[in-house]
PDB file of N, CA and C in Angstrom:
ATOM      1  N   UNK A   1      24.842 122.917 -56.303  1.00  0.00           N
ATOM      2  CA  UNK A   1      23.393 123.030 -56.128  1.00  0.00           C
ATOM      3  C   UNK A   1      23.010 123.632 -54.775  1.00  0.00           C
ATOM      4  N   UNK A   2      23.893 123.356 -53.805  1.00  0.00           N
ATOM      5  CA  UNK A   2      23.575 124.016 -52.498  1.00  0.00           C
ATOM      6  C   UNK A   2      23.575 125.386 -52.534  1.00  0.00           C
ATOM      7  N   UNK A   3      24.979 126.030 -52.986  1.00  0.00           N
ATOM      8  CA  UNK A   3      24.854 127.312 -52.695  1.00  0.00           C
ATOM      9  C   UNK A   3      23.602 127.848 -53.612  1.00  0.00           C
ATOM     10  N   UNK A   4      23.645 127.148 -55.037  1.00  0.00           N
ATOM     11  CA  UNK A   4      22.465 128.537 -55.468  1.00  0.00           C
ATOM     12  C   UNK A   4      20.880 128.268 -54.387  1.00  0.00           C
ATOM     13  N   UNK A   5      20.889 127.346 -53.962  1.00  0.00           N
ATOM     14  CA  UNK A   5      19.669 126.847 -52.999  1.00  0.00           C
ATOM     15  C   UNK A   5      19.428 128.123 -51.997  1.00  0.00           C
ATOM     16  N   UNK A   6      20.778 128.104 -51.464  1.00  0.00           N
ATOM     17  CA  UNK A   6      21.073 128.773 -50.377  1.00  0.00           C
ATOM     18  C   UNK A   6      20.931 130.506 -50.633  1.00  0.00           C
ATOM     19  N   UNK A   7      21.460 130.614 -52.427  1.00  0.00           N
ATOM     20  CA  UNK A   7      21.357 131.776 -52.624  1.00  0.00           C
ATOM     21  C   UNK A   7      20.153 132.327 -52.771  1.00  0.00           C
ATOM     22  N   UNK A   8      19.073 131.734 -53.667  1.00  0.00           N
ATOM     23  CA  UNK A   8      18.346 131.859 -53.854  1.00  0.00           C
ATOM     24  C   UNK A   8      17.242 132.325 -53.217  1.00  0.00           C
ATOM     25  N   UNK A   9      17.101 131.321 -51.653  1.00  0.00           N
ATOM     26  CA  UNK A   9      16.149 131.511 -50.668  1.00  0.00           C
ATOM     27  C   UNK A   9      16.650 132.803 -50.039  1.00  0.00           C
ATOM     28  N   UNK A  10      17.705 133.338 -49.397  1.00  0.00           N
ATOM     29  CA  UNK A  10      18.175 134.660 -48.907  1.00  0.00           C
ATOM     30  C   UNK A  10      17.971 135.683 -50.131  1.00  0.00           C
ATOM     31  N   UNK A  11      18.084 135.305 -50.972  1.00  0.00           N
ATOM     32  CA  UNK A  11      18.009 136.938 -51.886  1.00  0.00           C
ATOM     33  C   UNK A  11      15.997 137.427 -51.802  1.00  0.00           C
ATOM     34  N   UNK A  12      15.603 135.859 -51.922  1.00  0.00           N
ATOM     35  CA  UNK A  12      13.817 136.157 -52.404  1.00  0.00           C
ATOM     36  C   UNK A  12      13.635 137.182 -50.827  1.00  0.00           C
ATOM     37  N   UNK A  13      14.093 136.691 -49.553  1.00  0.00           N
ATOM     38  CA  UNK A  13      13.967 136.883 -48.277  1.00  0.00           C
ATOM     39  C   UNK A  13      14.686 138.789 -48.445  1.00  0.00           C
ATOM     40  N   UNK A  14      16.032 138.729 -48.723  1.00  0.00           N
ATOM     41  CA  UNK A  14      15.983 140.075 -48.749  1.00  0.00           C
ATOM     42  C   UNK A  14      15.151 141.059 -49.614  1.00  0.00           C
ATOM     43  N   UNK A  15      15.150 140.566 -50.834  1.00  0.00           N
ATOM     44  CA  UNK A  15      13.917 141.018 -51.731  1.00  0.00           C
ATOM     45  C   UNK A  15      13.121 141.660 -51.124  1.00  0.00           C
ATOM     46  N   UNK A  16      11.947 140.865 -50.005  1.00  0.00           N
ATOM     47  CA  UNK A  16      10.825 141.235 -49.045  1.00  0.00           C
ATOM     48  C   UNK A  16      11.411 142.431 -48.218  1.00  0.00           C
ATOM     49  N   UNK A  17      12.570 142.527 -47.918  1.00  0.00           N
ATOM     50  CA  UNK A  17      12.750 143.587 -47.156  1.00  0.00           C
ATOM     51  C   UNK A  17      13.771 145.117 -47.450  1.00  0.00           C
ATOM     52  N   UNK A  18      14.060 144.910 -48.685  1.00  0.00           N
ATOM     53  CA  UNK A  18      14.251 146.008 -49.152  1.00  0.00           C
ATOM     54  C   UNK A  18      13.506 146.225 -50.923  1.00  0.00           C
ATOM     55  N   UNK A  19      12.486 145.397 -51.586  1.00  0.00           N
ATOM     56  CA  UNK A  19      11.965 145.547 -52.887  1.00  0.00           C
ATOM     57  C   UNK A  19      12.756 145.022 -53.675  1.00  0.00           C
ATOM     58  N   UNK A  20      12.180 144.183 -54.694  1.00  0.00           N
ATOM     59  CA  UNK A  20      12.802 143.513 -55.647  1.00  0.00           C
ATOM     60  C   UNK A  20      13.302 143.921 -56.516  1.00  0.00           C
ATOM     61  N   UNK A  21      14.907 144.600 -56.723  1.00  0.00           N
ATOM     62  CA  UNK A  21      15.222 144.635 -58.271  1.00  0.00           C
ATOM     63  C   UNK A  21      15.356 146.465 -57.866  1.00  0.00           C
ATOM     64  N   UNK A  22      15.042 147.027 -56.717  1.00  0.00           N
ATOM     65  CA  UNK A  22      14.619 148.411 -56.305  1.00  0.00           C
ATOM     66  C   UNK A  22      16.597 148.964 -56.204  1.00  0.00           C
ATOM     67  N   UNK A  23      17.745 147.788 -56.408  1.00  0.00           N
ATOM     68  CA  UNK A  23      18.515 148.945 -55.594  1.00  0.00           C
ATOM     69  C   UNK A  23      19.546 148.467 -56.862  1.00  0.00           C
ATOM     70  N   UNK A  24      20.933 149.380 -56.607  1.00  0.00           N
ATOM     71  CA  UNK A  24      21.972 148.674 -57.110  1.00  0.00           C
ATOM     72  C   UNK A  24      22.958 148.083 -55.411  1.00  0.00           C
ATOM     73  N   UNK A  25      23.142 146.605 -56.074  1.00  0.00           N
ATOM     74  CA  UNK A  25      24.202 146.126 -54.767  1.00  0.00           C
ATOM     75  C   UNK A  25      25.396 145.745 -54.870  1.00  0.00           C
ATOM     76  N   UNK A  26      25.953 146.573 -54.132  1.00  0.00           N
ATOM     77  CA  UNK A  26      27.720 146.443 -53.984  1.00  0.00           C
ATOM     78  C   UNK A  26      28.142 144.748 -53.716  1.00  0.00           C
ATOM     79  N   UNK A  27      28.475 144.111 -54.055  1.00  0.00           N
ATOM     80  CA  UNK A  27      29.082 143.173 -53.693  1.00  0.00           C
ATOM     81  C   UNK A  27      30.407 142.604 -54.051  1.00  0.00           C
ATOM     82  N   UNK A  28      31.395 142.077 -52.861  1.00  0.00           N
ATOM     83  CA  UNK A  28      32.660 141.907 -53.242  1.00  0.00           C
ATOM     84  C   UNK A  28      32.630 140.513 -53.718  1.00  0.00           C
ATOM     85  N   UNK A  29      33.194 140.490 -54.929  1.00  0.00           N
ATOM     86  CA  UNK A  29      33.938 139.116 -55.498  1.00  0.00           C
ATOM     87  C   UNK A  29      34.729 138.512 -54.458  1.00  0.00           C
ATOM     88  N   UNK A  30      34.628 136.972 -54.347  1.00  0.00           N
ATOM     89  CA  UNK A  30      35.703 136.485 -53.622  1.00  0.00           C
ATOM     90  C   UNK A  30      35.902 135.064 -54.656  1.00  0.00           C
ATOM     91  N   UNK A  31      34.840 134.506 -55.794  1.00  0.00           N
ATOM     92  CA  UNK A  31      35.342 133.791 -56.632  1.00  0.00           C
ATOM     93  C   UNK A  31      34.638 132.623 -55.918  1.00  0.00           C
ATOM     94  N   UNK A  32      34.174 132.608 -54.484  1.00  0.00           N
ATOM     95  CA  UNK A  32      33.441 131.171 -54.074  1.00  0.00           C
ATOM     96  C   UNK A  32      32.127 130.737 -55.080  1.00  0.00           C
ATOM     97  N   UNK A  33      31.698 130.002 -54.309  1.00  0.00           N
ATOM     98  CA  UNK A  33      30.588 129.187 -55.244  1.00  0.00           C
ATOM     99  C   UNK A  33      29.260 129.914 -54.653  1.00  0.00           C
ATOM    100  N   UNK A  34      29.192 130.250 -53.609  1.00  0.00           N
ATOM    101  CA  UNK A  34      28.068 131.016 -52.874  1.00  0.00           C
ATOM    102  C   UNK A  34      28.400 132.102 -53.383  1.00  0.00           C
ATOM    103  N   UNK A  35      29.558 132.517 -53.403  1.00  0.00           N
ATOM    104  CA  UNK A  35      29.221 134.055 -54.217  1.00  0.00           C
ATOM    105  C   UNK A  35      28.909 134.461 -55.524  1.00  0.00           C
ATOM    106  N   UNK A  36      29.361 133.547 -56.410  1.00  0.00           N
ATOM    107  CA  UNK A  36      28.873 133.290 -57.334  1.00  0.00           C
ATOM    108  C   UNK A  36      27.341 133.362 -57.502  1.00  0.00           C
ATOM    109  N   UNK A  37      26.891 132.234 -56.852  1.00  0.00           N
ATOM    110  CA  UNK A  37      25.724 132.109 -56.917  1.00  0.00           C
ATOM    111  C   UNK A  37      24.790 132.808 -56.585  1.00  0.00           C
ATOM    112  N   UNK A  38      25.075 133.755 -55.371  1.00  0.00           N
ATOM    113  CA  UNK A  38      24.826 135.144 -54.540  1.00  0.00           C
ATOM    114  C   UNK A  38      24.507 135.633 -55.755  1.00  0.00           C
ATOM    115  N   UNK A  39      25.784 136.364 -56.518  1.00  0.00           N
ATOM    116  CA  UNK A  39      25.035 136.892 -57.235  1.00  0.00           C
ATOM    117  C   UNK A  39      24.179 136.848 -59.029  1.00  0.00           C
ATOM    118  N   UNK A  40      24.403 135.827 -58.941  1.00  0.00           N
ATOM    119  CA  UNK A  40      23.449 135.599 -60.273  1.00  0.00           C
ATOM    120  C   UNK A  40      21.847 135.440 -59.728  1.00  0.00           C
ATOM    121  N   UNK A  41      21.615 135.023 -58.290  1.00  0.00           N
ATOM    122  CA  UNK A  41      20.371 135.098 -57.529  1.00  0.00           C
ATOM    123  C   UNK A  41      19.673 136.799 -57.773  1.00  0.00           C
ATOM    124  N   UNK A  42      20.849 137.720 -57.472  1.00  0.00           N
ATOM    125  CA  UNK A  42      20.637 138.607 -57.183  1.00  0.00           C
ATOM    126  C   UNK A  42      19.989 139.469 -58.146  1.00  0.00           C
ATOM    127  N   UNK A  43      21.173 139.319 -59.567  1.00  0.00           N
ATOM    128  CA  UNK A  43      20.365 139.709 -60.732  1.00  0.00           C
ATOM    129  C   UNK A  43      19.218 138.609 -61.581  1.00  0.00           C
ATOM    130  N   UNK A  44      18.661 137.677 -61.146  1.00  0.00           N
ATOM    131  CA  UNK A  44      17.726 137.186 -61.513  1.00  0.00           C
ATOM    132  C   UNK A  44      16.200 137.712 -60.462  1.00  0.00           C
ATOM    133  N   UNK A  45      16.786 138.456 -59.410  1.00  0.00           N
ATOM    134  CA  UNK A  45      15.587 139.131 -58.881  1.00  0.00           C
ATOM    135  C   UNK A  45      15.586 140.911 -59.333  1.00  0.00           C
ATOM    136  N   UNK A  46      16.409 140.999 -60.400  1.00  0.00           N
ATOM    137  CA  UNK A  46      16.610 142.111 -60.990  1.00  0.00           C
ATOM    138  C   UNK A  46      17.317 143.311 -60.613  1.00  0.00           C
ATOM    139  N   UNK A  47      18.280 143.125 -59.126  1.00  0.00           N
ATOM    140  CA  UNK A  47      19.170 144.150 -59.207  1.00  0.00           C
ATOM    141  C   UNK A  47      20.488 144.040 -59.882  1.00  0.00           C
ATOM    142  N   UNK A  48      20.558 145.259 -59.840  1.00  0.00           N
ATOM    143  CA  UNK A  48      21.964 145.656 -60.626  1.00  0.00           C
ATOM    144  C   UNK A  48      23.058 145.087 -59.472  1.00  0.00           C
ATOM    145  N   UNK A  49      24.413 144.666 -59.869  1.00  0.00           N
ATOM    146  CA  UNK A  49      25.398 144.132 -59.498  1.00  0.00           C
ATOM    147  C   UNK A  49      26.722 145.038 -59.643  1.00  0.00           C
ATOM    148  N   UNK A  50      27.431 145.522 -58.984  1.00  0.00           N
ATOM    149  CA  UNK A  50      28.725 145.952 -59.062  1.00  0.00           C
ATOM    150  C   UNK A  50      29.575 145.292 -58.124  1.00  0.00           C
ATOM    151  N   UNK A  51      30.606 145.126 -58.895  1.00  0.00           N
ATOM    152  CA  UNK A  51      31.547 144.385 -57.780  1.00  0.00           C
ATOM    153  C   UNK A  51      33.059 145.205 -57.772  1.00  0.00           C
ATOM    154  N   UNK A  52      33.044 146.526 -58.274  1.00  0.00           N
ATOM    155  CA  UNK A  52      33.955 147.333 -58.519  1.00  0.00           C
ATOM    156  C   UNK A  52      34.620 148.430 -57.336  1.00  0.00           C
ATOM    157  N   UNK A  53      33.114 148.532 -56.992  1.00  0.00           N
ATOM    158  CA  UNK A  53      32.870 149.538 -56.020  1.00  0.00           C
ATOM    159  C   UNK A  53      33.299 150.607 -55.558  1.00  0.00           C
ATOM    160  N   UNK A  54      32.973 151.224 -57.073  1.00  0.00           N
ATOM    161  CA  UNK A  54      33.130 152.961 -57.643  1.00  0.00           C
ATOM    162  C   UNK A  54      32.247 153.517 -58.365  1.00  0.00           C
ATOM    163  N   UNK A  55      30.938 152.670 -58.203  1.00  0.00           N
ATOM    164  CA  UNK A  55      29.804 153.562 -58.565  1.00  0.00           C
ATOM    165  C   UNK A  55      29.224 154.784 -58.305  1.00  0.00           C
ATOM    166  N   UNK A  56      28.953 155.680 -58.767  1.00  0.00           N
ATOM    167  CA  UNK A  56      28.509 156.961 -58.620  1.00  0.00           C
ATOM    168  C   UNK A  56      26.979 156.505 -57.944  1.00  0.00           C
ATOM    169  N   UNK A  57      26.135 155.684 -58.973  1.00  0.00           N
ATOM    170  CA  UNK A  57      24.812 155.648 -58.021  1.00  0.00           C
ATOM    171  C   UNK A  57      24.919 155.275 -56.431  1.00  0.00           C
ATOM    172  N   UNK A  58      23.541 155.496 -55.804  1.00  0.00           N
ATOM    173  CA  UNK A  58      23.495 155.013 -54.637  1.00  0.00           C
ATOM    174  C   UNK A  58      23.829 153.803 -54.237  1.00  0.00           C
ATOM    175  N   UNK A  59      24.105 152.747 -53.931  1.00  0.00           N
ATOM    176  CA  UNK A  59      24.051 151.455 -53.788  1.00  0.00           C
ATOM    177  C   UNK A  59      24.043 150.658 -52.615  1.00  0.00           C
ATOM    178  N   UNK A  60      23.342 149.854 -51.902  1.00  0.00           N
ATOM    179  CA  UNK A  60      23.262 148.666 -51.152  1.00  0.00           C
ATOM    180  C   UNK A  60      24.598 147.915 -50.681  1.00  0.00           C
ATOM    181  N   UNK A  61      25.403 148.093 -49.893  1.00  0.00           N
ATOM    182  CA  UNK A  61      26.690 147.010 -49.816  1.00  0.00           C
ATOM    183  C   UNK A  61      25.974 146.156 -49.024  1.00  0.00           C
ATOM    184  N   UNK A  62      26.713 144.910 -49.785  1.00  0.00           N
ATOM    185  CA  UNK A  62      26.010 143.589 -49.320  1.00  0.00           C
ATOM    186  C   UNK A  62      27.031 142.637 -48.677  1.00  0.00           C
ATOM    187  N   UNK A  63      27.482 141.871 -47.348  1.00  0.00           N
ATOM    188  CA  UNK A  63      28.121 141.537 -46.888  1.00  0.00           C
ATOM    189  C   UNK A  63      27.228 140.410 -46.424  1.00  0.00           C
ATOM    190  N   UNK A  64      28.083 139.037 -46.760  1.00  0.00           N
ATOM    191  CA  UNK A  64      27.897 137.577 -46.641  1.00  0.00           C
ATOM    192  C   UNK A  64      28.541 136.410 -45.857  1.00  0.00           C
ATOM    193  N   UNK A  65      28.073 135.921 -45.106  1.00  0.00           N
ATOM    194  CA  UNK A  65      28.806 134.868 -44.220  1.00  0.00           C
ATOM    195  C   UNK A  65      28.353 133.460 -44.337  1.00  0.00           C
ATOM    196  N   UNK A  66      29.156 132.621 -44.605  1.00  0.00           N
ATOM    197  CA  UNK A  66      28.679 131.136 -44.937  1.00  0.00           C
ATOM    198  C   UNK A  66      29.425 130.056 -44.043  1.00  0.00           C
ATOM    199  N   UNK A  67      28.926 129.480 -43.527  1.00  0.00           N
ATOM    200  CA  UNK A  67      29.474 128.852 -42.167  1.00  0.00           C
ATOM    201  C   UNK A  67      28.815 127.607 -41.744  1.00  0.00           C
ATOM    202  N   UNK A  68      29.982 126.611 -42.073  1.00  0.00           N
ATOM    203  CA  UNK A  68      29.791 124.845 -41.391  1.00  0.00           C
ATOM    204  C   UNK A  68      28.927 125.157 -39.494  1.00  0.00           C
ATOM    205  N   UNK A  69      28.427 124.732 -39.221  1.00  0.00           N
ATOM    206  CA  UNK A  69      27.943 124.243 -37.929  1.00  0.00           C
ATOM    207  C   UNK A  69      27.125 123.552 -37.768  1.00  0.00           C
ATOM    208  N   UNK A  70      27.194 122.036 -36.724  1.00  0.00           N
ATOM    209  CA  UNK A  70      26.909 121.109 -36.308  1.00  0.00           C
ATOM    210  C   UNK A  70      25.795 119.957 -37.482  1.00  0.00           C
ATOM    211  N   UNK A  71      26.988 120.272 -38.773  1.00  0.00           N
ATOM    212  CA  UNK A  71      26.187 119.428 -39.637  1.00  0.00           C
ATOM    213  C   UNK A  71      24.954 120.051 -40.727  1.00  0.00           C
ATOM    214  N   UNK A  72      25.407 121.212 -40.072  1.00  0.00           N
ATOM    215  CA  UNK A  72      24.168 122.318 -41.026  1.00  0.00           C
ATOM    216  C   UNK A  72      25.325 123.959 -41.938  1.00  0.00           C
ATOM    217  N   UNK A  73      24.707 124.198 -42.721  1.00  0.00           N
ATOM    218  CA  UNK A  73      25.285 125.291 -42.909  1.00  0.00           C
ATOM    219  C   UNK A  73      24.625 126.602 -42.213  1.00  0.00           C
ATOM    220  N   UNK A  74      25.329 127.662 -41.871  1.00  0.00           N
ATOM    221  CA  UNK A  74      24.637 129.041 -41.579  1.00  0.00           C
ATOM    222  C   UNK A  74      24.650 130.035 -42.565  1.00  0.00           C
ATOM    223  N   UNK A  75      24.115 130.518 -43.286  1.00  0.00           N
ATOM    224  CA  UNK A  75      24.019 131.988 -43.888  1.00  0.00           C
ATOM    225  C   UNK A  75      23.233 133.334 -43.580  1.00  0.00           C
ATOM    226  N   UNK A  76      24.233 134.377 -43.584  1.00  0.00           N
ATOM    227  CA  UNK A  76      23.825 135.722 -43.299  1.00  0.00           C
ATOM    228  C   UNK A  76      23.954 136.379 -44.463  1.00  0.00           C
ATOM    229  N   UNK A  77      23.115 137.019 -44.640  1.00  0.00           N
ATOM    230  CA  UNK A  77      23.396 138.433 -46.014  1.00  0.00           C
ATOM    231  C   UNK A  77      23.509 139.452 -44.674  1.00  0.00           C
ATOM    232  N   UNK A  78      24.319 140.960 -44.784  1.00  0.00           N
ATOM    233  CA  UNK A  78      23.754 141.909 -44.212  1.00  0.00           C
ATOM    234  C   UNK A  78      23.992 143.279 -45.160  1.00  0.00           C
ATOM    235  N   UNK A  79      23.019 144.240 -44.861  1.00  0.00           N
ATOM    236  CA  UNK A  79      23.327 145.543 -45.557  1.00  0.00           C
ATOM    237  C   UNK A  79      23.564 146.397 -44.348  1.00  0.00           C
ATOM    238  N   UNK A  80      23.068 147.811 -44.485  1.00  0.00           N
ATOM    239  CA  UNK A  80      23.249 148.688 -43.615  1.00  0.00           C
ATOM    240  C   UNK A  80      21.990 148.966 -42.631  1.00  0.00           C
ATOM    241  N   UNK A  81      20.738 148.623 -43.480  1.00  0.00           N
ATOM    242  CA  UNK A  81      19.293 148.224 -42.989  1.00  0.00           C
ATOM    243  C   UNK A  81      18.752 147.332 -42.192  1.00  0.00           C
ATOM    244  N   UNK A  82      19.269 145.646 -42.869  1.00  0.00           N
ATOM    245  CA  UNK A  82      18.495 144.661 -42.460  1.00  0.00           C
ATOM    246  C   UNK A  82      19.718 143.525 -42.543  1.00  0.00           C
ATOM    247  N   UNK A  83      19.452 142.383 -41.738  1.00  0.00           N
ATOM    248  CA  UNK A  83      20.117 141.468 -41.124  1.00  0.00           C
ATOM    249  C   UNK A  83      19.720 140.345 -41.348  1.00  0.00           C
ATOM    250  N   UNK A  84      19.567 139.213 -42.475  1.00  0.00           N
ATOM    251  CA  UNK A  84      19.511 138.263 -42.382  1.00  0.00           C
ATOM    252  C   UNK A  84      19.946 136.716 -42.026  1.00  0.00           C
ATOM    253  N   UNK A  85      19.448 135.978 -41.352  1.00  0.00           N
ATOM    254  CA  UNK A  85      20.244 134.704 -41.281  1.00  0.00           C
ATOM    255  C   UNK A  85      19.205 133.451 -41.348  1.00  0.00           C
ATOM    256  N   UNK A  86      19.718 132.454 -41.476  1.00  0.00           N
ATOM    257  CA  UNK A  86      18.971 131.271 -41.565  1.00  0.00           C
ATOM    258  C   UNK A  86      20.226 129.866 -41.753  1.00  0.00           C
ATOM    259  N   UNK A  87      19.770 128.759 -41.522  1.00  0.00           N
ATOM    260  CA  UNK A  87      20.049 127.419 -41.489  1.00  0.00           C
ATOM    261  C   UNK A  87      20.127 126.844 -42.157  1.00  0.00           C
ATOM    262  N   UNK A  88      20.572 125.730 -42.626  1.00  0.00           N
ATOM    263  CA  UNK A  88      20.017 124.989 -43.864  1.00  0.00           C
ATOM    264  C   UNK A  88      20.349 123.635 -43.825  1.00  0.00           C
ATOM    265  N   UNK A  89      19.796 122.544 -44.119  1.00  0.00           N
ATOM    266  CA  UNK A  89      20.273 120.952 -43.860  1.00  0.00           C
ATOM    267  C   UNK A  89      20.880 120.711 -45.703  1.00  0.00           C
ATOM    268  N   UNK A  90      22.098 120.640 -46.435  1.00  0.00           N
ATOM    269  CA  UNK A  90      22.765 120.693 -47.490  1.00  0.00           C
ATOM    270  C   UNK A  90      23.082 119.400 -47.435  1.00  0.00           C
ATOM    271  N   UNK A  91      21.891 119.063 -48.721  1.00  0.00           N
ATOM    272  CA  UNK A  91      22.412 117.657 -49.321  1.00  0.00           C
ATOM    273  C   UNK A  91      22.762 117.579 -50.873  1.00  0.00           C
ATOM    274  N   UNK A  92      23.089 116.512 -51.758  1.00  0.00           N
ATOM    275  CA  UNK A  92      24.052 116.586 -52.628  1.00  0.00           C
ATOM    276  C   UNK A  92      23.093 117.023 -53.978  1.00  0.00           C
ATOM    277  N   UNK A  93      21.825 117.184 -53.255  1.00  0.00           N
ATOM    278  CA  UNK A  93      20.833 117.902 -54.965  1.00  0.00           C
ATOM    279  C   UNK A  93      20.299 119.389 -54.321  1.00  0.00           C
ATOM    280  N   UNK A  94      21.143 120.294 -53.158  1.00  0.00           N
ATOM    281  CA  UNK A  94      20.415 121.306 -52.612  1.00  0.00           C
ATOM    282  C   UNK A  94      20.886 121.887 -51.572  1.00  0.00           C
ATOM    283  N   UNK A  95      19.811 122.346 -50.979  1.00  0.00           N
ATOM    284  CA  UNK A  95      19.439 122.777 -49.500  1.00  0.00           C
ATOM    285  C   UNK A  95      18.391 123.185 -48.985  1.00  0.00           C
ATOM    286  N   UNK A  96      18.052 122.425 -47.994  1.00  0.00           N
ATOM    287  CA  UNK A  96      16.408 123.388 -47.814  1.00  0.00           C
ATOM    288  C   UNK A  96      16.676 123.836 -46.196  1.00  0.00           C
ATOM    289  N   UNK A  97      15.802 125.038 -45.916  1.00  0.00           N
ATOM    290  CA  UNK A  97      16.052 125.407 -44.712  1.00  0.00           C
ATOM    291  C   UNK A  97      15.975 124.456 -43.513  1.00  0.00           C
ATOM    292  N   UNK A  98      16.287 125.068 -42.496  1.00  0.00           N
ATOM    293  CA  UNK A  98      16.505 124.026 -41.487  1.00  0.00           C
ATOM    294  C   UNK A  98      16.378 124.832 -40.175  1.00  0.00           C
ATOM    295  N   UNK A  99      16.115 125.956 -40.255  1.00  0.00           N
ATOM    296  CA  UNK A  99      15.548 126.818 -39.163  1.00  0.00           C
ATOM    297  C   UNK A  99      14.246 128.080 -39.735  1.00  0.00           C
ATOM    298  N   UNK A 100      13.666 128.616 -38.769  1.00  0.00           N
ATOM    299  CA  UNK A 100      13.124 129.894 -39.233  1.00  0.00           C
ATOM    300  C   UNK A 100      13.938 130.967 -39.859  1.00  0.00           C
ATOM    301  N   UNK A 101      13.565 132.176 -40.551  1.00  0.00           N
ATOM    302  CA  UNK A 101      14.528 133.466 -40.869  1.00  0.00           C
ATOM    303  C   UNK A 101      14.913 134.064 -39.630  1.00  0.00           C
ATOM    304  N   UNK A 102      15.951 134.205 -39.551  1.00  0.00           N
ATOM    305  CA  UNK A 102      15.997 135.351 -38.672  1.00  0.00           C
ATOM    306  C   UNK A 102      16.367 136.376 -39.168  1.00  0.00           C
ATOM    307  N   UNK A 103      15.624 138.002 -38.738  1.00  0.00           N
ATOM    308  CA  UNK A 103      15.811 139.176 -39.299  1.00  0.00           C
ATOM    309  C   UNK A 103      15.989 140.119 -38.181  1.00  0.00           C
ATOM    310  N   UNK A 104      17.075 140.945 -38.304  1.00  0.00           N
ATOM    311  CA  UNK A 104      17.170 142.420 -37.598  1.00  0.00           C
ATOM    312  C   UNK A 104      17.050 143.151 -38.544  1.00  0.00           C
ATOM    313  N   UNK A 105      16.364 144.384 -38.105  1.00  0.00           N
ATOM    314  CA  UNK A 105      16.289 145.613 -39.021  1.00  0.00           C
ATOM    315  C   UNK A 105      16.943 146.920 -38.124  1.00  0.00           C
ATOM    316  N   UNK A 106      18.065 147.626 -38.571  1.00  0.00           N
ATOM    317  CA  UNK A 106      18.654 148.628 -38.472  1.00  0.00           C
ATOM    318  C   UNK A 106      17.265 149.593 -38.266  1.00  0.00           C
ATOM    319  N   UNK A 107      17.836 151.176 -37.497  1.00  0.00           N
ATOM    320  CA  UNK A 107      16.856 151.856 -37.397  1.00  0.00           C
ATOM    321  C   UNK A 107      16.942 152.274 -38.568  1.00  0.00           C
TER     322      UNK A 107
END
């Protein structure tokens, strides 16, 4: 329940900053539960998913970091554009944030 929590809130967040459902995104399988969940978030905000990454279309690579600290989890999505991260306090029905977004945007 955490990760899709976790997924969920970062995808709506990248959504806002590159359009919902607007790209196809590269993402590598690694079989975790956040990635998983990553991306079924992803195509429930309507982009396309490849995890092959030999598409001819244009596509979004999407690179993810999920990380224990001081009792909280950290997550980053990043593309080539924009930089997300945020906090989260993960309990056993979830996660809800636990800091503001933080965003960089590439030029």
């Amino acid at each position: 329940p955490a990760a899709s929590a976790i997924a969920g809130d970062m995808v709506s967040r990248l959504a806002e900053q590159i359009g919902p459902g607007k790209a196809t995104v590269a993402l590598k399988p690694d079989g975790s539960p956040f990635g998983q969940a990553l991306e079924a978030a992803l195509k429930g905000w309507g982009y396309a998913v490849i995890t092959d990454q030999k598409a001819d279309q244009k596509v979004v690579p999407l690179a993810y970091v999920i990380m224990p600290f001081e009792g909280q989890v950290l997550a980053r999505l990043s593309t080539a554009s924009v930089e997300l991260g945020r906090a989260y306090t993960v309990t056993a029905t979830g996660a809800t944030p636990a800091s503001a977004l933080s965003l960089l945007k590439r030029g």
